[in-house]
C-alpha atoms as a PDB file:
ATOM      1  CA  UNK A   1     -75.252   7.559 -44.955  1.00  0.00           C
ATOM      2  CA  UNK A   2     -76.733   3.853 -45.615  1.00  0.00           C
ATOM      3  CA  UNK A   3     -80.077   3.292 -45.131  1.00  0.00           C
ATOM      4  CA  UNK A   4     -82.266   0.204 -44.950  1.00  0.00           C
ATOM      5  CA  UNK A   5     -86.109   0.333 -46.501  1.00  0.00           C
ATOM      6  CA  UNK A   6     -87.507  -2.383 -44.643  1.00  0.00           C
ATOM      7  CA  UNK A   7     -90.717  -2.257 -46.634  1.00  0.00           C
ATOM      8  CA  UNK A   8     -90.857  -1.434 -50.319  1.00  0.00           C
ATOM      9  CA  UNK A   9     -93.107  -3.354 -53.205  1.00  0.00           C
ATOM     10  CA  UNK A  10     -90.656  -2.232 -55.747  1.00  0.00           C
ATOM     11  CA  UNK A  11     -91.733  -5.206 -57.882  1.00  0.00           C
ATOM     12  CA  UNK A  12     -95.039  -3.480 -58.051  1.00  0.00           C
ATOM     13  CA  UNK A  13     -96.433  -2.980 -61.770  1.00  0.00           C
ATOM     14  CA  UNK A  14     -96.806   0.808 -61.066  1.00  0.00           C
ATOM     15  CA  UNK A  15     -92.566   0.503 -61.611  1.00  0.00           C
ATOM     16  CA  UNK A  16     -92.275  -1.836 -64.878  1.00  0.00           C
ATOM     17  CA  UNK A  17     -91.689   1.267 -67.034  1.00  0.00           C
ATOM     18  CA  UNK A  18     -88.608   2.586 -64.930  1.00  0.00           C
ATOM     19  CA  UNK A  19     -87.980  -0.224 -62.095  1.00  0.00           C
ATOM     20  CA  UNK A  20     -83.862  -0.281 -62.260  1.00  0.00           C
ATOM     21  CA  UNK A  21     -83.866   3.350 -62.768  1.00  0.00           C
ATOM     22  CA  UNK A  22     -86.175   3.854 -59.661  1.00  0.00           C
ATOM     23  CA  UNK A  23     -83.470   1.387 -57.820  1.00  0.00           C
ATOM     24  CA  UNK A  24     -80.477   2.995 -59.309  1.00  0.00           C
ATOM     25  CA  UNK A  25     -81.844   6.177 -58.007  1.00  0.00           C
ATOM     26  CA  UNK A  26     -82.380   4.872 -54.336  1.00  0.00           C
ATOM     27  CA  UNK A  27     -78.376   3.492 -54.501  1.00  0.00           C
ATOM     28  CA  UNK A  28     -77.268   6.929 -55.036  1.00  0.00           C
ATOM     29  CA  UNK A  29     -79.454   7.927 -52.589  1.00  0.00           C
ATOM     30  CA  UNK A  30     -77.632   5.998 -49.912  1.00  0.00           C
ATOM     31  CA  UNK A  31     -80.513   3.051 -49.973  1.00  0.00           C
ATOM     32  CA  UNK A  32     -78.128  -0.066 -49.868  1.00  0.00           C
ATOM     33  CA  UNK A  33     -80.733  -2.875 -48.814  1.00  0.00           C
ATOM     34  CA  UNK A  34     -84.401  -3.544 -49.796  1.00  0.00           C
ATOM     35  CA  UNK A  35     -86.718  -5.788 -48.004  1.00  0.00           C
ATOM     36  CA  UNK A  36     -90.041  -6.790 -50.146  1.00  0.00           C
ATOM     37  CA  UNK A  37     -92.782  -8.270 -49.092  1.00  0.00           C
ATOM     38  CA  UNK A  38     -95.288 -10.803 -50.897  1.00  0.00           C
ATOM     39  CA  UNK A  39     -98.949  -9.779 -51.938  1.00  0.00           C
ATOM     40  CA  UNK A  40    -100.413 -13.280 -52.780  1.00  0.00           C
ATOM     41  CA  UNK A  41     -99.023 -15.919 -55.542  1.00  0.00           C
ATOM     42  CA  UNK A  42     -99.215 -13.467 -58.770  1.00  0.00           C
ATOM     43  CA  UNK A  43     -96.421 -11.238 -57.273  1.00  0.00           C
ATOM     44  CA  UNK A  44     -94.067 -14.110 -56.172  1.00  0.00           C
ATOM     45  CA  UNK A  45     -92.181 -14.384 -59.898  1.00  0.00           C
ATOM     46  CA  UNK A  46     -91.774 -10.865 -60.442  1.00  0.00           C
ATOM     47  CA  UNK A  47     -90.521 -10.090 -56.993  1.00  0.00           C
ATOM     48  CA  UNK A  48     -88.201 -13.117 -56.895  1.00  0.00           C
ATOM     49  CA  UNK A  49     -87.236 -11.849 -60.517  1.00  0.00           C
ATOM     50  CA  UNK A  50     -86.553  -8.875 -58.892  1.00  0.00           C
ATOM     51  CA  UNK A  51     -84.384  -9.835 -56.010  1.00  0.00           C
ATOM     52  CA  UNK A  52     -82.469 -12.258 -59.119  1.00  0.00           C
ATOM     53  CA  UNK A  53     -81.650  -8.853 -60.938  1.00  0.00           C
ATOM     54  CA  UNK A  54     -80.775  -7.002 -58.042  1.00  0.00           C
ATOM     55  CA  UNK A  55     -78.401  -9.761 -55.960  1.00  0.00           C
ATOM     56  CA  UNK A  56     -76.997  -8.375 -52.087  1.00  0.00           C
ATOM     57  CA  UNK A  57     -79.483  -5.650 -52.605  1.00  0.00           C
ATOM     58  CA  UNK A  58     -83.393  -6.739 -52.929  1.00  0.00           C
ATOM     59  CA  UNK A  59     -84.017  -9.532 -50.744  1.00  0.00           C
ATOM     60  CA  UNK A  60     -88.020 -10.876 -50.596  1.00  0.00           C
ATOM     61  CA  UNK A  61     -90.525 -12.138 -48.052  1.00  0.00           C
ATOM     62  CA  UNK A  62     -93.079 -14.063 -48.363  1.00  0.00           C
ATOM     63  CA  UNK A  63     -96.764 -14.245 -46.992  1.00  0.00           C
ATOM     64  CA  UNK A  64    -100.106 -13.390 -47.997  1.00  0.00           C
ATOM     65  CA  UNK A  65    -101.437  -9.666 -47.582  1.00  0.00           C
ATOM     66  CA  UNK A  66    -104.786  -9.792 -45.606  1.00  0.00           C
ATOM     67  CA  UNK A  67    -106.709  -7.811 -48.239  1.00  0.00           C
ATOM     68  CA  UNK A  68    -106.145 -11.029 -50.521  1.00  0.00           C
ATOM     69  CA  UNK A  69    -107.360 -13.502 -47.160  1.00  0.00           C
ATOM     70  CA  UNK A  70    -110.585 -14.350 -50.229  1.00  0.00           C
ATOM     71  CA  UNK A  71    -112.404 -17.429 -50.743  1.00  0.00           C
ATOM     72  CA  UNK A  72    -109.638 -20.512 -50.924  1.00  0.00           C
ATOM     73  CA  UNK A  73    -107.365 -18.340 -49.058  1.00  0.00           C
ATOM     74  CA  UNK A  74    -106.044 -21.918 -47.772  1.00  0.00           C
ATOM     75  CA  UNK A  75    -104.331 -22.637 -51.356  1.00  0.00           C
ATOM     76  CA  UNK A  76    -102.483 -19.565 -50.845  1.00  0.00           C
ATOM     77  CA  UNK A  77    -101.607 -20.456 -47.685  1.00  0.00           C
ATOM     78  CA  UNK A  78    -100.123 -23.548 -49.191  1.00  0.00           C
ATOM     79  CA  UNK A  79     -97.981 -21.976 -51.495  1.00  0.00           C
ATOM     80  CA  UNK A  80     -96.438 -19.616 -48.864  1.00  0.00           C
ATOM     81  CA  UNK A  81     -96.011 -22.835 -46.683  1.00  0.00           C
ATOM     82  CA  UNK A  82     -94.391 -24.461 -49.777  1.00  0.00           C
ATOM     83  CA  UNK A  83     -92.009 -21.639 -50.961  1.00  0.00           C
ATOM     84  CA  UNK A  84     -90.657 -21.264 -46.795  1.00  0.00           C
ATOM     85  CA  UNK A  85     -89.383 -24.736 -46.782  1.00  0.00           C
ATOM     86  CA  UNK A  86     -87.866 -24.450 -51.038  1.00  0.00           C
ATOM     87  CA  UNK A  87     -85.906 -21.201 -50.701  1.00  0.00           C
ATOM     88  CA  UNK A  88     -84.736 -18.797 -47.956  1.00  0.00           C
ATOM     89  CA  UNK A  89     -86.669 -15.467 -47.290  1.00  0.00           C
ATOM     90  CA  UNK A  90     -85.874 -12.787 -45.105  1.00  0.00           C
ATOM     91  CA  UNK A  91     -89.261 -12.726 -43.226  1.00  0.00           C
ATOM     92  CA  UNK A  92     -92.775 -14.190 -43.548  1.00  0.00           C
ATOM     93  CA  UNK A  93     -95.188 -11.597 -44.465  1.00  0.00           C
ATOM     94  CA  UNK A  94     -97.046  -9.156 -45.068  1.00  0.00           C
ATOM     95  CA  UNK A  95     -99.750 -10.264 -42.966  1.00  0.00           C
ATOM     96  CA  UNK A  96    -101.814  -9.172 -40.225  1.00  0.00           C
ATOM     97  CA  UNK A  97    -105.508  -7.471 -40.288  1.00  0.00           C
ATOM     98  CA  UNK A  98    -107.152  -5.406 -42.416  1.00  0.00           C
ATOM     99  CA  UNK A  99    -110.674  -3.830 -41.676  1.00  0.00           C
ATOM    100  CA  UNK A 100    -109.985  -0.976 -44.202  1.00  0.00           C
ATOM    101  CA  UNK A 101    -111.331  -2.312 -47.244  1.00  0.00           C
ATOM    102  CA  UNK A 102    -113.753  -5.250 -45.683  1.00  0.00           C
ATOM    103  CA  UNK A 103    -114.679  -6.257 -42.755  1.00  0.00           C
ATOM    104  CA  UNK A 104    -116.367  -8.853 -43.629  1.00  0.00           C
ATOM    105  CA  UNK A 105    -113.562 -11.281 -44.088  1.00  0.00           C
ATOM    106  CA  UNK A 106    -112.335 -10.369 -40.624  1.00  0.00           C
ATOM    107  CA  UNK A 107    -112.427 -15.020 -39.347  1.00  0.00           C
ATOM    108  CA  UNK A 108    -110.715 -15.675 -42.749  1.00  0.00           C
ATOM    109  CA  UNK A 109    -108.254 -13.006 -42.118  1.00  0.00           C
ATOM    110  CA  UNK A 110    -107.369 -13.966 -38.305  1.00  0.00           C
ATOM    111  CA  UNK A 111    -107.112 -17.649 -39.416  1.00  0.00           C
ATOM    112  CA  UNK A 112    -104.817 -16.578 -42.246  1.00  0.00           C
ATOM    113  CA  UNK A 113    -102.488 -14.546 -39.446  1.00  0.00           C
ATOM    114  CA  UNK A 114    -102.566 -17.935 -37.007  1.00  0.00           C
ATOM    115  CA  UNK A 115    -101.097 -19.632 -39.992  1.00  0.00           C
ATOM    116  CA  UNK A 116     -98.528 -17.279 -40.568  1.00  0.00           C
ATOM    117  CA  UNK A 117     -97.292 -16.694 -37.252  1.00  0.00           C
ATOM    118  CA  UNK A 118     -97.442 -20.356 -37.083  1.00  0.00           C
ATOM    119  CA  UNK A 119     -94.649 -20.631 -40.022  1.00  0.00           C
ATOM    120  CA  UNK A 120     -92.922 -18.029 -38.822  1.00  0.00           C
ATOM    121  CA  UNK A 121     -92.238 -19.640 -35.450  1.00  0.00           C
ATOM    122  CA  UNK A 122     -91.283 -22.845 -37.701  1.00  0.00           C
ATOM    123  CA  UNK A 123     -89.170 -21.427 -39.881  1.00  0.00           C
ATOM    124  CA  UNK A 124     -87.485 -18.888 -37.237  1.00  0.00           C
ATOM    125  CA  UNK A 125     -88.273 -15.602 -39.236  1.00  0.00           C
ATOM    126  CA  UNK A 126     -89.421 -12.415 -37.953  1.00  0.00           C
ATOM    127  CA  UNK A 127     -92.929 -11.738 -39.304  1.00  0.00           C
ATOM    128  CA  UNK A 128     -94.361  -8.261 -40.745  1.00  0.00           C
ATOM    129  CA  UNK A 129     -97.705  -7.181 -39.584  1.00  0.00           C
ATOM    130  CA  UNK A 130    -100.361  -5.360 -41.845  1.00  0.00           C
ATOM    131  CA  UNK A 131    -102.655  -3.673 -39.332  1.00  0.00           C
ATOM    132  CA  UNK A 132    -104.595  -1.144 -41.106  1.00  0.00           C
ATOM    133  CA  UNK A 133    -107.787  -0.147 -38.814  1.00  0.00           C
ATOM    134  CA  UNK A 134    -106.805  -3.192 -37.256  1.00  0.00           C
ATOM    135  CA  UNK A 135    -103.898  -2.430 -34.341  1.00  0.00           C
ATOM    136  CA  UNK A 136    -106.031  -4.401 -31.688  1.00  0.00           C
ATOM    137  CA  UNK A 137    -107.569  -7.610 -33.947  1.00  0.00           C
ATOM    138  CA  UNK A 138    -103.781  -8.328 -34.914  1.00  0.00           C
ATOM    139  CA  UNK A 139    -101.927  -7.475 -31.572  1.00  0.00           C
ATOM    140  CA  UNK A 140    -104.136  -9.707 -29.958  1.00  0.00           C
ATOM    141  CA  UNK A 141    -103.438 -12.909 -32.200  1.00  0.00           C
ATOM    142  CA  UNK A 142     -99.807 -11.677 -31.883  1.00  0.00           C
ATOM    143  CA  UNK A 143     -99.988 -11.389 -28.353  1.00  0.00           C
ATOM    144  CA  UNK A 144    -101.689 -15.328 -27.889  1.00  0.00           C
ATOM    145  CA  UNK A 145     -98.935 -16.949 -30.216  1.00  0.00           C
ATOM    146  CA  UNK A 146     -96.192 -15.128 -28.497  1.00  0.00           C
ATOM    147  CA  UNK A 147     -93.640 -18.081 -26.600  1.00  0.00           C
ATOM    148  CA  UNK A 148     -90.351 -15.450 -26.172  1.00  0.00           C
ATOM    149  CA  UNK A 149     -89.514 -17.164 -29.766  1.00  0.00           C
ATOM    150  CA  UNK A 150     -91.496 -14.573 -31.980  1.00  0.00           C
ATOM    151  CA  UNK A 151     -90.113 -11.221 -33.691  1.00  0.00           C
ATOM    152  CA  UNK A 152     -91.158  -9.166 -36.072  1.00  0.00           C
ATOM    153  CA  UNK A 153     -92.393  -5.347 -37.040  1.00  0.00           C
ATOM    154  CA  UNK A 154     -95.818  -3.892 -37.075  1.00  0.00           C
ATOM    155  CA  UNK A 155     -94.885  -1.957 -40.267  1.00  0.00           C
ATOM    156  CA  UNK A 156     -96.716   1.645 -41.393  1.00  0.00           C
ATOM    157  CA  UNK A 157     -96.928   2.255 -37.823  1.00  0.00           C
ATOM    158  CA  UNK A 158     -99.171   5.701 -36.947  1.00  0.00           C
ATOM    159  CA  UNK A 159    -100.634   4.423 -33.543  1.00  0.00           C
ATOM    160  CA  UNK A 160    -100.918   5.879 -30.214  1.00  0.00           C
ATOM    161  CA  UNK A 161     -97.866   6.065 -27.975  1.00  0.00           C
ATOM    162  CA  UNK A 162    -100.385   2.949 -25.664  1.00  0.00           C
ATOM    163  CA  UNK A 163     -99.849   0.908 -29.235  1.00  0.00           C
ATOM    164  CA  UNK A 164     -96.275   1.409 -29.691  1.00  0.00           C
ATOM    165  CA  UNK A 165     -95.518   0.337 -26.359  1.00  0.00           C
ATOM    166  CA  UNK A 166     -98.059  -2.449 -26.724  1.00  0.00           C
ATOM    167  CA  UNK A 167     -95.689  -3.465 -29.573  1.00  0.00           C
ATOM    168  CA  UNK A 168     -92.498  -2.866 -27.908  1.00  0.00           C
ATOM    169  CA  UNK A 169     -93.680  -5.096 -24.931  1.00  0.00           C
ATOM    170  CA  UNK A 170     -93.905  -8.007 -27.310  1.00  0.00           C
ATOM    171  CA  UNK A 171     -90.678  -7.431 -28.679  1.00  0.00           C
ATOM    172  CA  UNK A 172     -91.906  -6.208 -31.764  1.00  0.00           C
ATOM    173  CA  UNK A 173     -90.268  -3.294 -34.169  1.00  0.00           C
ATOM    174  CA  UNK A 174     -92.227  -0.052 -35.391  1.00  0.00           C
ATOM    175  CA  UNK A 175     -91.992   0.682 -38.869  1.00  0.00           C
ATOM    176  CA  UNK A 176     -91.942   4.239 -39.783  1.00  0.00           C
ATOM    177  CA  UNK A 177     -92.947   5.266 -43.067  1.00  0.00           C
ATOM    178  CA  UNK A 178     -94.336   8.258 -44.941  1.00  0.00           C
ATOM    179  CA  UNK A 179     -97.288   9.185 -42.393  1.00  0.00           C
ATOM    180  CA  UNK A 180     -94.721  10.865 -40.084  1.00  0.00           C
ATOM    181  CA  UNK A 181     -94.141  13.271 -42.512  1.00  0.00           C
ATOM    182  CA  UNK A 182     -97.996  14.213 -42.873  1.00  0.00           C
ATOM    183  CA  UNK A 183     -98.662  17.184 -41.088  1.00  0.00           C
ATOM    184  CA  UNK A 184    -101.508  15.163 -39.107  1.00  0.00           C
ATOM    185  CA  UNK A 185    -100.145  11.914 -39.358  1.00  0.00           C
ATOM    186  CA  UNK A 186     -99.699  11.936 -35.212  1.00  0.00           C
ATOM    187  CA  UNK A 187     -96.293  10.506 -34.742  1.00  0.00           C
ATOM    188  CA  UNK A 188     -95.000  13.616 -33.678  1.00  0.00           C
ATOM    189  CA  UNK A 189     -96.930  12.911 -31.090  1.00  0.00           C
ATOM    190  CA  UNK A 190     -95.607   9.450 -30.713  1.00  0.00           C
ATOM    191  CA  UNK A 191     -92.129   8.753 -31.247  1.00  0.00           C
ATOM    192  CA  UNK A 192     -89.923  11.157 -28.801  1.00  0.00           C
ATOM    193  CA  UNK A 193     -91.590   7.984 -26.506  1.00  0.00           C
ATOM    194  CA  UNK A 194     -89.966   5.628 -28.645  1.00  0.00           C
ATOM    195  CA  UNK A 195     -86.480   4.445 -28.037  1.00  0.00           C
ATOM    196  CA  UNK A 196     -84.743   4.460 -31.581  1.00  0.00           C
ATOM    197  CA  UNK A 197     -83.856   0.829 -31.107  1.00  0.00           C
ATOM    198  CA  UNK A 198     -87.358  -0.342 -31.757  1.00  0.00           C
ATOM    199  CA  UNK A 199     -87.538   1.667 -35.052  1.00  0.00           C
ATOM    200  CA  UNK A 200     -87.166   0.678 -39.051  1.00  0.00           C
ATOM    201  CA  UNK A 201     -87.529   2.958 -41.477  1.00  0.00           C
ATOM    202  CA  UNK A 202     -89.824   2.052 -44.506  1.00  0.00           C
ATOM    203  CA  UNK A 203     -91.483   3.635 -47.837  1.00  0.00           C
ATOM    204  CA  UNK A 204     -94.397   1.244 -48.290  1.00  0.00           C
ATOM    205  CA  UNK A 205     -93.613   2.231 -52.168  1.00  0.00           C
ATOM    206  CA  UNK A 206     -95.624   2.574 -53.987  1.00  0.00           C
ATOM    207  CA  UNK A 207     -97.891   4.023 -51.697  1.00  0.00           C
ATOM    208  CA  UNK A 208     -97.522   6.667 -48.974  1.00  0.00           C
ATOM    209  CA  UNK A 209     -94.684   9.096 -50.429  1.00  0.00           C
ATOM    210  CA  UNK A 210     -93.720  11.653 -47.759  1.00  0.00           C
ATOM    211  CA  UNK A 211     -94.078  15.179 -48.046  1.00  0.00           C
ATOM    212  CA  UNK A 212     -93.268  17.196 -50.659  1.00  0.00           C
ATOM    213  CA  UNK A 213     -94.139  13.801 -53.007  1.00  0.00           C
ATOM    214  CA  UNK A 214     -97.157  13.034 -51.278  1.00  0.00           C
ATOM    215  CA  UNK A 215    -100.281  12.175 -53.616  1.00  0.00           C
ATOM    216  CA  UNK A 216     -97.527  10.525 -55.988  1.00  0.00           C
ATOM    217  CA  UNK A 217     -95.781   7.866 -56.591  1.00  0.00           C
ATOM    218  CA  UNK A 218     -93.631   6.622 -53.609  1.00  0.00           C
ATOM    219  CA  UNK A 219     -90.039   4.847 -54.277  1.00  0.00           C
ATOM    220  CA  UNK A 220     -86.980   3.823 -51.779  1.00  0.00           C
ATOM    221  CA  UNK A 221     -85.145   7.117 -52.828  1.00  0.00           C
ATOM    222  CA  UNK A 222     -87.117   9.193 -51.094  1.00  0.00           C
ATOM    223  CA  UNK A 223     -86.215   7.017 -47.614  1.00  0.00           C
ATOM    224  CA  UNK A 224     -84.064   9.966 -46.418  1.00  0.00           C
ATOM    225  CA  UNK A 225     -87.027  12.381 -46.160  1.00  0.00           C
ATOM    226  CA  UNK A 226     -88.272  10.142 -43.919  1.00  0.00           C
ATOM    227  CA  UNK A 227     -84.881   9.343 -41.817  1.00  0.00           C
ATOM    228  CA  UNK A 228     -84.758  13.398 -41.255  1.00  0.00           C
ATOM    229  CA  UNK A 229     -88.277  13.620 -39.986  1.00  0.00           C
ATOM    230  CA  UNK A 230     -87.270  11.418 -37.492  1.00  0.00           C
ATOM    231  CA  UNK A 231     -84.687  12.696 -36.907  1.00  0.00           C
ATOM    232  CA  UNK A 232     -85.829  16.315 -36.392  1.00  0.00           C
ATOM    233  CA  UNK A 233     -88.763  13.984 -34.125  1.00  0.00           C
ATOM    234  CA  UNK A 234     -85.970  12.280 -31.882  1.00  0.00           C
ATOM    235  CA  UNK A 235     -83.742  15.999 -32.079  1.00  0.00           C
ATOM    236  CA  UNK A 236     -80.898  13.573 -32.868  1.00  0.00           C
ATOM    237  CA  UNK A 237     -78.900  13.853 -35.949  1.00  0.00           C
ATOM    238  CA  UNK A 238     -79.600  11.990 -39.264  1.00  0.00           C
ATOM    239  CA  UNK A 239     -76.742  10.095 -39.710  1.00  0.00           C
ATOM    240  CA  UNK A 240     -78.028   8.423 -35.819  1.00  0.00           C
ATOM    241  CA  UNK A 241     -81.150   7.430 -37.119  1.00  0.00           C
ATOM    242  CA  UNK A 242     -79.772   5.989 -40.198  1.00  0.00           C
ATOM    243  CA  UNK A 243     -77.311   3.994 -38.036  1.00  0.00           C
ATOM    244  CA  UNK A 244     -79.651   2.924 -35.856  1.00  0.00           C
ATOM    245  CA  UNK A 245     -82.487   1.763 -38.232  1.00  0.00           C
ATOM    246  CA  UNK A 246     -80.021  -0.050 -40.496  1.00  0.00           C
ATOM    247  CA  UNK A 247     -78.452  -2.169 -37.491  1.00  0.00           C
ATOM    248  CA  UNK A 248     -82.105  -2.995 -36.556  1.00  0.00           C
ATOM    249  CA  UNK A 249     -83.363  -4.016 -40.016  1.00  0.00           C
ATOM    250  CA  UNK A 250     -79.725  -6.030 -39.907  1.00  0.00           C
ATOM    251  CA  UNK A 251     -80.220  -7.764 -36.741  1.00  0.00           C
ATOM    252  CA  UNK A 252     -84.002  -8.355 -36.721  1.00  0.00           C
ATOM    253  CA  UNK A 253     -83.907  -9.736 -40.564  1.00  0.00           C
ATOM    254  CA  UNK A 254     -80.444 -11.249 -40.181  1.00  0.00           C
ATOM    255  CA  UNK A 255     -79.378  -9.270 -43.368  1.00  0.00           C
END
């Protein structure tokens, strides 16, 4: 079984004591391809170090998270806009909206995301949406800069069945993570709506380890927990689901 985590800060500093080990482990664990997305401009070395260790297997992003949209957000926008047109990345992001932590920032934060989906319609990359407490604020910036040219995934999906289809309509991917484990996390309530080709599968590590690691530290080997609550979701088999998310994450990210 090969799977594809289509969101994973393994470059995070919560994995400098063990980070080849923790990607050793999610090789044996069937975890063949690992997409990473960009925080601001003090992950970009180690991530890109990362990707430089780990050739064919760790491939990066880049963007600027919308919990780091802070005064002279522009600069960071330039470097993003700088590092698109040096090197190839597999995706511009993660961006999107984030009124968990602060509203307050909410104009900087939807300029920031206009940018973005700007570059990513430049630079013909799919784009990965951030969204927490924010499905509606990021759809609807999605939804105005959509010309038929745009793809991407609203990643750490745990919407309502009216959001994924919102999603789906523009063409966008859900990615599942650790929530639909969570025994209130309310896709089980979602995703037997879902047609498995709009899906990804995701660990968000660090954050967001499914049950029984919840509460700890999250990493890509623990993707097939997640692939079987799907699948047990979607009655289908695991070996489907694993199939089907990898060919997605292939096709949408041109891996």
């Amino acid at each position: 079984m090969v799977l594809t985590d289509s969101h994973a800060h393994i470059y995070a500093e919560q994995f400098k004591p063990d980070r080849d080990a923790a990607l050793e482990r999610a090789y044996a664990a069937g975890v063949r391809t690992i997409l990473m997305p960009n925080i601001d401009h003090t992950s970009i070395d180690v991530m890109l170090e990362t990707e430089a260790r780990h050739p064919g297997h760790c491939r990066a992003m880049m963007g600027l998270h919308p919990c780091h949209v802070l005064k002279g957000f522009e600069q960071e926008l330039y470097r993003v806009e700088d590092w698109l047109s040096k090197r190839p990345f597999v995706a511009v992001g993660e961006c999107g909206v984030d009124l968990y932590w602060d509203k307050t920032t909410l104009a900087w934060q939807q300029e920031a995301l206009k940018v973005q989906l700007d570059l990513a319609k430049k630079h013909q990359l799919p784009i990965v949406l951030h969204t927490r407490d924010a499905f509606d604020e990021t759809a609807a910036l999605v939804e105005a800069a959509q010309d038929g040219t745009l793809t991407g995934v609203f990643h750490c999906f745990s919407g309502t069945k009216e959001e994924a289809e919102r999603a789906v309509r523009l063409g966008f991917k859900l990615g599942i993570g650790g929530v639909a484990t969570f025994k209130n996390g309310g896709l089980d309530k979602v995703l037997p709506h879902v047609g498995l080709e709009h899906l990804l599968l995701e660990t968000d590590c660090p954050y967001l380890a499914p049950v029984p690691h919840r509460g700890k530290r999250n990493e890509p080997s623990y993707l097939p927990l997640i692939a079987q609550r799907v699948a047990d979701l979607l009655q289908r088999d695991v070996a489907e689901i694993a199939e089907a998310t990898t060919r997605n994450a292939a096709a949408l990210f041109k891996l």
